[in-house]
N, C-alpha and C. Protein backbone atom coordinates (compact mmCIF):
# COMPACT_ATOMS: atom_id res chain seq x y z
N UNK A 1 0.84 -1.18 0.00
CA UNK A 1 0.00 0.00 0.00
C UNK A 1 0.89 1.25 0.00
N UNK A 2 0.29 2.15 -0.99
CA UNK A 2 1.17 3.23 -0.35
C UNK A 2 1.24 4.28 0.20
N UNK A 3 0.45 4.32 1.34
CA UNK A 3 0.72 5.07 2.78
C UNK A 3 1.76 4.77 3.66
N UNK A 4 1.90 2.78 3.48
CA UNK A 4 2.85 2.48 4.38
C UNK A 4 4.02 2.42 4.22
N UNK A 5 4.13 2.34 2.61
CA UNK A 5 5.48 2.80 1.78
C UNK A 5 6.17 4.23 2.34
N UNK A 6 4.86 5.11 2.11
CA UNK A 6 5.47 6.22 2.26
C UNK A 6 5.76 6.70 3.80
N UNK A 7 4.88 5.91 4.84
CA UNK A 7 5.37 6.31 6.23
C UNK A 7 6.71 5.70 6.45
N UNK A 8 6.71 4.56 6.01
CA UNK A 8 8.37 4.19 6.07
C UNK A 8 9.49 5.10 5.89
N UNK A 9 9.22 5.93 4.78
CA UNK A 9 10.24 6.93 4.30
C UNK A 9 9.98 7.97 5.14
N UNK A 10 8.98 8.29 5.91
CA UNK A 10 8.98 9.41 7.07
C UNK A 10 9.12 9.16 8.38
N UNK A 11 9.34 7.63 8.66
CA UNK A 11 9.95 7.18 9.87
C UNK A 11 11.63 7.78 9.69
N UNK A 12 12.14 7.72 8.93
CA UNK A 12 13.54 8.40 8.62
C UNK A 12 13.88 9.84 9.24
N UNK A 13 13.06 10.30 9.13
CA UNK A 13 12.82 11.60 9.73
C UNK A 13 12.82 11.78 11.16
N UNK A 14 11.44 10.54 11.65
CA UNK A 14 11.65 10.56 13.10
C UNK A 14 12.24 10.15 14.03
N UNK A 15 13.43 9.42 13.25
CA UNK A 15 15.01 8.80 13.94
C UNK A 15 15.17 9.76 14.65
N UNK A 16 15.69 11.20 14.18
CA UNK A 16 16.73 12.09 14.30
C UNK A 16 15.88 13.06 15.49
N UNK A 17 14.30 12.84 15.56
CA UNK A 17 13.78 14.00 16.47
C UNK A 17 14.08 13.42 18.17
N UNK A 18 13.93 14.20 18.77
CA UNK A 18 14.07 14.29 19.95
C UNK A 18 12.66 13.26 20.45
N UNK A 19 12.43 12.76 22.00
CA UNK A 19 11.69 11.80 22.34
C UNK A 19 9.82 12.42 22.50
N UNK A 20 10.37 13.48 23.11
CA UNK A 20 8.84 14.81 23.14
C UNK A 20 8.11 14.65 21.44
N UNK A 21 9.08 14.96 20.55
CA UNK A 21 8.79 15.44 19.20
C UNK A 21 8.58 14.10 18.47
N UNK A 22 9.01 13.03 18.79
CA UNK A 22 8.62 11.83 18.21
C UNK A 22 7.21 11.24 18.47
N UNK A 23 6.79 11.75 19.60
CA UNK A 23 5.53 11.65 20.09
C UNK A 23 4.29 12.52 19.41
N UNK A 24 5.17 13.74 19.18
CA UNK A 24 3.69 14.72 18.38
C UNK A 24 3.95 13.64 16.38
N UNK A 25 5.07 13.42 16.14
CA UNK A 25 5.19 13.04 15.11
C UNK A 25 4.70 11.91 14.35
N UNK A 26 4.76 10.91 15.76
CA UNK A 26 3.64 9.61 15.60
C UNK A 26 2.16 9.98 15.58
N UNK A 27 1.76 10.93 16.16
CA UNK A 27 0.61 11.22 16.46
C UNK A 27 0.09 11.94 15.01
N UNK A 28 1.03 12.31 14.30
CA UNK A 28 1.22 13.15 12.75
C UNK A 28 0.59 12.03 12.05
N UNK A 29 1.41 10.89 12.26
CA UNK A 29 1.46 9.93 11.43
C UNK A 29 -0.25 8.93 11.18
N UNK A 30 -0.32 8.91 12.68
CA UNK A 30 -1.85 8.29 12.52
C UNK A 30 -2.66 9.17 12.04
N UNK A 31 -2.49 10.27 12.17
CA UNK A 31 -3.32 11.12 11.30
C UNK A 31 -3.53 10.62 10.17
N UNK A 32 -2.57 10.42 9.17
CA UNK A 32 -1.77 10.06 7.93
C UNK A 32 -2.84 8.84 7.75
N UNK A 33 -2.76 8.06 8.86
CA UNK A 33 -3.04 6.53 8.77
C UNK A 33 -4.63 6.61 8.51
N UNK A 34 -5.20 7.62 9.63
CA UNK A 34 -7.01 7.61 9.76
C UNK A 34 -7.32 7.92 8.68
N UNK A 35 -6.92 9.07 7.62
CA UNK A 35 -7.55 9.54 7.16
C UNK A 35 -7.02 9.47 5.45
N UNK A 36 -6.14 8.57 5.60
CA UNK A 36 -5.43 8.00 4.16
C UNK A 36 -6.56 7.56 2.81
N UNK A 37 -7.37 6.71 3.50
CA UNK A 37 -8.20 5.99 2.77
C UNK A 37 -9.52 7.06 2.21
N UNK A 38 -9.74 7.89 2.65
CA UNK A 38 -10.03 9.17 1.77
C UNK A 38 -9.39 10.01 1.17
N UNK A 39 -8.59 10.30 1.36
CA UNK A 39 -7.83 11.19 0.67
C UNK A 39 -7.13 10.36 -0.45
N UNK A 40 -6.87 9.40 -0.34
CA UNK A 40 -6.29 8.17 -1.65
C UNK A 40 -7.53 8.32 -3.36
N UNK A 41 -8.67 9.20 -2.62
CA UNK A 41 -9.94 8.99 -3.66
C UNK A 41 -9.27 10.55 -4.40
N UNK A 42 -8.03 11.04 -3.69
CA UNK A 42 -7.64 12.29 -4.92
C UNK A 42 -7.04 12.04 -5.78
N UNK A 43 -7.07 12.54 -7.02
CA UNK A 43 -6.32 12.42 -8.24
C UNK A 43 -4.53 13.36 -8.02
N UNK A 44 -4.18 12.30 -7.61
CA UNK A 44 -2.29 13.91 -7.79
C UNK A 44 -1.56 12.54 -8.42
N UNK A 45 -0.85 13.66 -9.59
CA UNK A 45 0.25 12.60 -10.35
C UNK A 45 1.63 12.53 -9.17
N UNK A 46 1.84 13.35 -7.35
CA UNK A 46 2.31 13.60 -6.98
C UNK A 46 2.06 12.30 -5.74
N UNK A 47 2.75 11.28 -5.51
CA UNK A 47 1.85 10.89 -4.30
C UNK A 47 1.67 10.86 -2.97
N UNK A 48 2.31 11.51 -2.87
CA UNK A 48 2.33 12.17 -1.27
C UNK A 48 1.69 13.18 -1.00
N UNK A 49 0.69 13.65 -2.11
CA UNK A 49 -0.11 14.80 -1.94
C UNK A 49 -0.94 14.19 -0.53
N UNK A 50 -1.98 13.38 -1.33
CA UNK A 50 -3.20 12.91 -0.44
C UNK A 50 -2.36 12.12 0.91
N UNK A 51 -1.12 12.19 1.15
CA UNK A 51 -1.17 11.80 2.63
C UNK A 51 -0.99 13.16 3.16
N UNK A 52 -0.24 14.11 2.54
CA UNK A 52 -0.18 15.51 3.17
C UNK A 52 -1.40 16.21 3.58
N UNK A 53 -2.35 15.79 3.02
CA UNK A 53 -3.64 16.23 2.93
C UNK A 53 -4.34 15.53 3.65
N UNK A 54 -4.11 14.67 4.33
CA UNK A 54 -4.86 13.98 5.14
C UNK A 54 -4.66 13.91 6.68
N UNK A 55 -3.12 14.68 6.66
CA UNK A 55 -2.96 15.08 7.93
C UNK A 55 -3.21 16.52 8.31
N UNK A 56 -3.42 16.95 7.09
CA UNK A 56 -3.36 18.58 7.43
C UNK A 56 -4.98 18.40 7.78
N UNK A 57 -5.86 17.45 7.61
CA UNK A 57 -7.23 17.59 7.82
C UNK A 57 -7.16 17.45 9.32
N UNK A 58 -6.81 16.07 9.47
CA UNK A 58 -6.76 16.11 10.78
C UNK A 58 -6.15 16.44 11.73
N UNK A 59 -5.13 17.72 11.27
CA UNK A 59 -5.21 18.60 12.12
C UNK A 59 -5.90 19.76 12.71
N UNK A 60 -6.24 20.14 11.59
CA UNK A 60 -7.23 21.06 11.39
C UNK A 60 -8.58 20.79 12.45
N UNK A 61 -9.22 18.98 11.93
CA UNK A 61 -10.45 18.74 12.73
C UNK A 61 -9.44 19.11 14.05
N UNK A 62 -8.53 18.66 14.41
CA UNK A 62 -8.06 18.78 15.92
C UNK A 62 -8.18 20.42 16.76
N UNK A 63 -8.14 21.14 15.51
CA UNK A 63 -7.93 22.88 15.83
C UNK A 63 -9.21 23.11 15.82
N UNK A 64 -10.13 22.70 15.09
CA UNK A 64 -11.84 23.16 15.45
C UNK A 64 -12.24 22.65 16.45
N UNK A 65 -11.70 21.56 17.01
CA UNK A 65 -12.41 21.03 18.33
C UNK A 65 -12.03 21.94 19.78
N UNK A 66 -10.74 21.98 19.59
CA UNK A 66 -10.17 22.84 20.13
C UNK A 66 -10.76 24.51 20.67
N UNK A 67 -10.72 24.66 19.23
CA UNK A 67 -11.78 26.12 19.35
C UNK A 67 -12.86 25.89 19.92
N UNK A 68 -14.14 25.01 19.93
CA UNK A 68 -15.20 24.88 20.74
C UNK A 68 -14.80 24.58 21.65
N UNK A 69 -14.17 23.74 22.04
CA UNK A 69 -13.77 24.16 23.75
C UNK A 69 -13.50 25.25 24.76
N UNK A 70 -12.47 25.59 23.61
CA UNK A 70 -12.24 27.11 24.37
C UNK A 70 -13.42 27.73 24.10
N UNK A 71 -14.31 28.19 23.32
CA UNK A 71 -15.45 28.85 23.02
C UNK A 71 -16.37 28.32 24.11
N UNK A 72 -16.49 27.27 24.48
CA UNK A 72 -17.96 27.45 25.95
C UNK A 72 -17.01 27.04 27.11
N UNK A 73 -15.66 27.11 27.54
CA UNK A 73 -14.88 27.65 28.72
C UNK A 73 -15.36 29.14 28.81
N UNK A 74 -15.01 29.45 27.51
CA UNK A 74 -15.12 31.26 27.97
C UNK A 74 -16.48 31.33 28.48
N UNK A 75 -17.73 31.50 27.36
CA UNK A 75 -18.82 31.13 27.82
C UNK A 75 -19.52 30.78 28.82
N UNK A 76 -18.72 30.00 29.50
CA UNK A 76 -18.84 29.54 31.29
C UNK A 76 -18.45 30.45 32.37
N UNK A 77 -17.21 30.72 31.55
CA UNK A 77 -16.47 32.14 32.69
C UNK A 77 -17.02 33.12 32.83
N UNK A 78 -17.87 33.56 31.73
CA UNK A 78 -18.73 34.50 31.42
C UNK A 78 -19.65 34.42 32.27
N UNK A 79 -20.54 33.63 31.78
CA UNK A 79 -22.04 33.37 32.60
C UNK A 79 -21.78 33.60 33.93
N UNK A 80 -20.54 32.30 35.01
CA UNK A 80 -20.38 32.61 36.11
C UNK A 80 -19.83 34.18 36.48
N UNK A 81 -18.94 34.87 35.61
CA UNK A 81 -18.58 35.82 36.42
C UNK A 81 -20.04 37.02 36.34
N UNK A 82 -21.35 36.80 35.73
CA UNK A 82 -22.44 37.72 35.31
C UNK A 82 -23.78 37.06 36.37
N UNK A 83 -23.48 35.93 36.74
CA UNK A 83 -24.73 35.60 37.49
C UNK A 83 -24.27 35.70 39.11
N UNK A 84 -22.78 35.69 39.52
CA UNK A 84 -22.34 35.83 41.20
C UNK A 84 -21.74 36.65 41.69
N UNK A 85 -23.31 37.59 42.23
CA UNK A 85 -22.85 38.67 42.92
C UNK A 85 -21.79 38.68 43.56
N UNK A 86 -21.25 40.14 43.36
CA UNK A 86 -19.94 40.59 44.44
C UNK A 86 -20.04 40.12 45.88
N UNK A 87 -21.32 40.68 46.08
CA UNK A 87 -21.40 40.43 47.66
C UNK A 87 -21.42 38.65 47.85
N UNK A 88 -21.76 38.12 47.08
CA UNK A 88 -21.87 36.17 47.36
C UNK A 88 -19.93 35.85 47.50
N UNK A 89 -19.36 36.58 46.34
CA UNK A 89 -18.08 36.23 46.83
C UNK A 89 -17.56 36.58 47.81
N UNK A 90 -17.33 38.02 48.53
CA UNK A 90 -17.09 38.61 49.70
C UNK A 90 -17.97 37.75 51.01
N UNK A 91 -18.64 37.57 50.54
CA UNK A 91 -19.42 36.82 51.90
C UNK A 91 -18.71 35.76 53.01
N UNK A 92 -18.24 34.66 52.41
CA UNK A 92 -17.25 33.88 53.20
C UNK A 92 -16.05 34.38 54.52
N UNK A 93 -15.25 35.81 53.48
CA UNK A 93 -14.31 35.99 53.96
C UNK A 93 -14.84 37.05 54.61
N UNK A 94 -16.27 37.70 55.01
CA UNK A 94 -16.51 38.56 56.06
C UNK A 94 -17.03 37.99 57.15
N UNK A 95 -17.61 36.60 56.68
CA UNK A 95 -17.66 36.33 58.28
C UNK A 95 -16.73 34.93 58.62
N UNK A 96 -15.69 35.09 58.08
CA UNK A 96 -14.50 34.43 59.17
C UNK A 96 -13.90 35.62 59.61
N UNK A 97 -13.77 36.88 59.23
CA UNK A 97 -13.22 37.89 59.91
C UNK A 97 -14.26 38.09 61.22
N UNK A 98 -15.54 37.85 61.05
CA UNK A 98 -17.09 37.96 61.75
C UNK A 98 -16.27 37.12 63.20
N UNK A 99 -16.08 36.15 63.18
CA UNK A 99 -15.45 34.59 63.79
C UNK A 99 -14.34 35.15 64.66
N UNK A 100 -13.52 36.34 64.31
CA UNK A 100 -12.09 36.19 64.65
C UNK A 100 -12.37 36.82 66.11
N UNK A 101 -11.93 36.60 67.34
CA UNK A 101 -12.37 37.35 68.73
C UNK A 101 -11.18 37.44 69.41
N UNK A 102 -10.72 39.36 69.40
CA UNK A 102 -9.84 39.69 69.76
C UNK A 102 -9.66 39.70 70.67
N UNK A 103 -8.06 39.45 71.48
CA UNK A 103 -8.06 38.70 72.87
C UNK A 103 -6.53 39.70 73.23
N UNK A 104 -6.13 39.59 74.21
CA UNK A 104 -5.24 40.56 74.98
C UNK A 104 -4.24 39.97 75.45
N UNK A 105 -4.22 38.93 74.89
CA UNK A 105 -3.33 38.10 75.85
C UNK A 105 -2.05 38.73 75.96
N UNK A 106 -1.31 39.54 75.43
CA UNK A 106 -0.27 39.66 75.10
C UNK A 106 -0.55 41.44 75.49
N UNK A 107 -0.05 42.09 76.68
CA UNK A 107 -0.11 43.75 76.67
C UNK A 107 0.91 44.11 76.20
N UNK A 108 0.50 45.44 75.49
CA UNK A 108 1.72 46.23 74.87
C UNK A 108 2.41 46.89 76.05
């Protein structure tokens, strides 16, 4: 097949990376792997197009997911910092100061 042809020739590559970077690089690679068998339905007289293209997808899906996450984190931060009153947060720490009972033990 030749995806696995061609990951062979990009295992060459990931000899030389460091152990961190071999890890995002494998993770490159299954990309390569998931999404091969569609991208194989492109026409390139080039053939490493459609594996290039099949990781750049799934990176991409990885960067939109991404974005909705961060998009209803914020969303959350939002809501909470718009629905709890000032005074609900201050509340705790006025009455443990409420609690504290000043004592003399010690004269100046």
């Amino acid at each position: 097949m030749v995806v696995e042809a061609e990951i062979v020739k990009l295992r060459k590559f990931q000899e030389f990376l460091r152990t961190d970077d071999k890890l995002v690089f494998q993770d490159l690679l299954n990309q390569c792997k998931l999404y091969a068998p569609y991208a194989s339905t492109m026409v390139s007289t080039i053939k490493e197009v459609p594996l290039l293209f099949s990781m750049l997808f799934g990176q991409h899906k990885k960067i939109i997911e991404l974005e909705k996450k961060i998009l209803m984190l914020e969303t959350l931060a939002t809501k909470t910092e718009t629905t709890v009153p000032a005074r609900a947060i201050q509340g705790p720490a006025e009455k443990a100061e409420a609690n504290i009972v000043p004592t003399n033990r010690f004269p100046c």
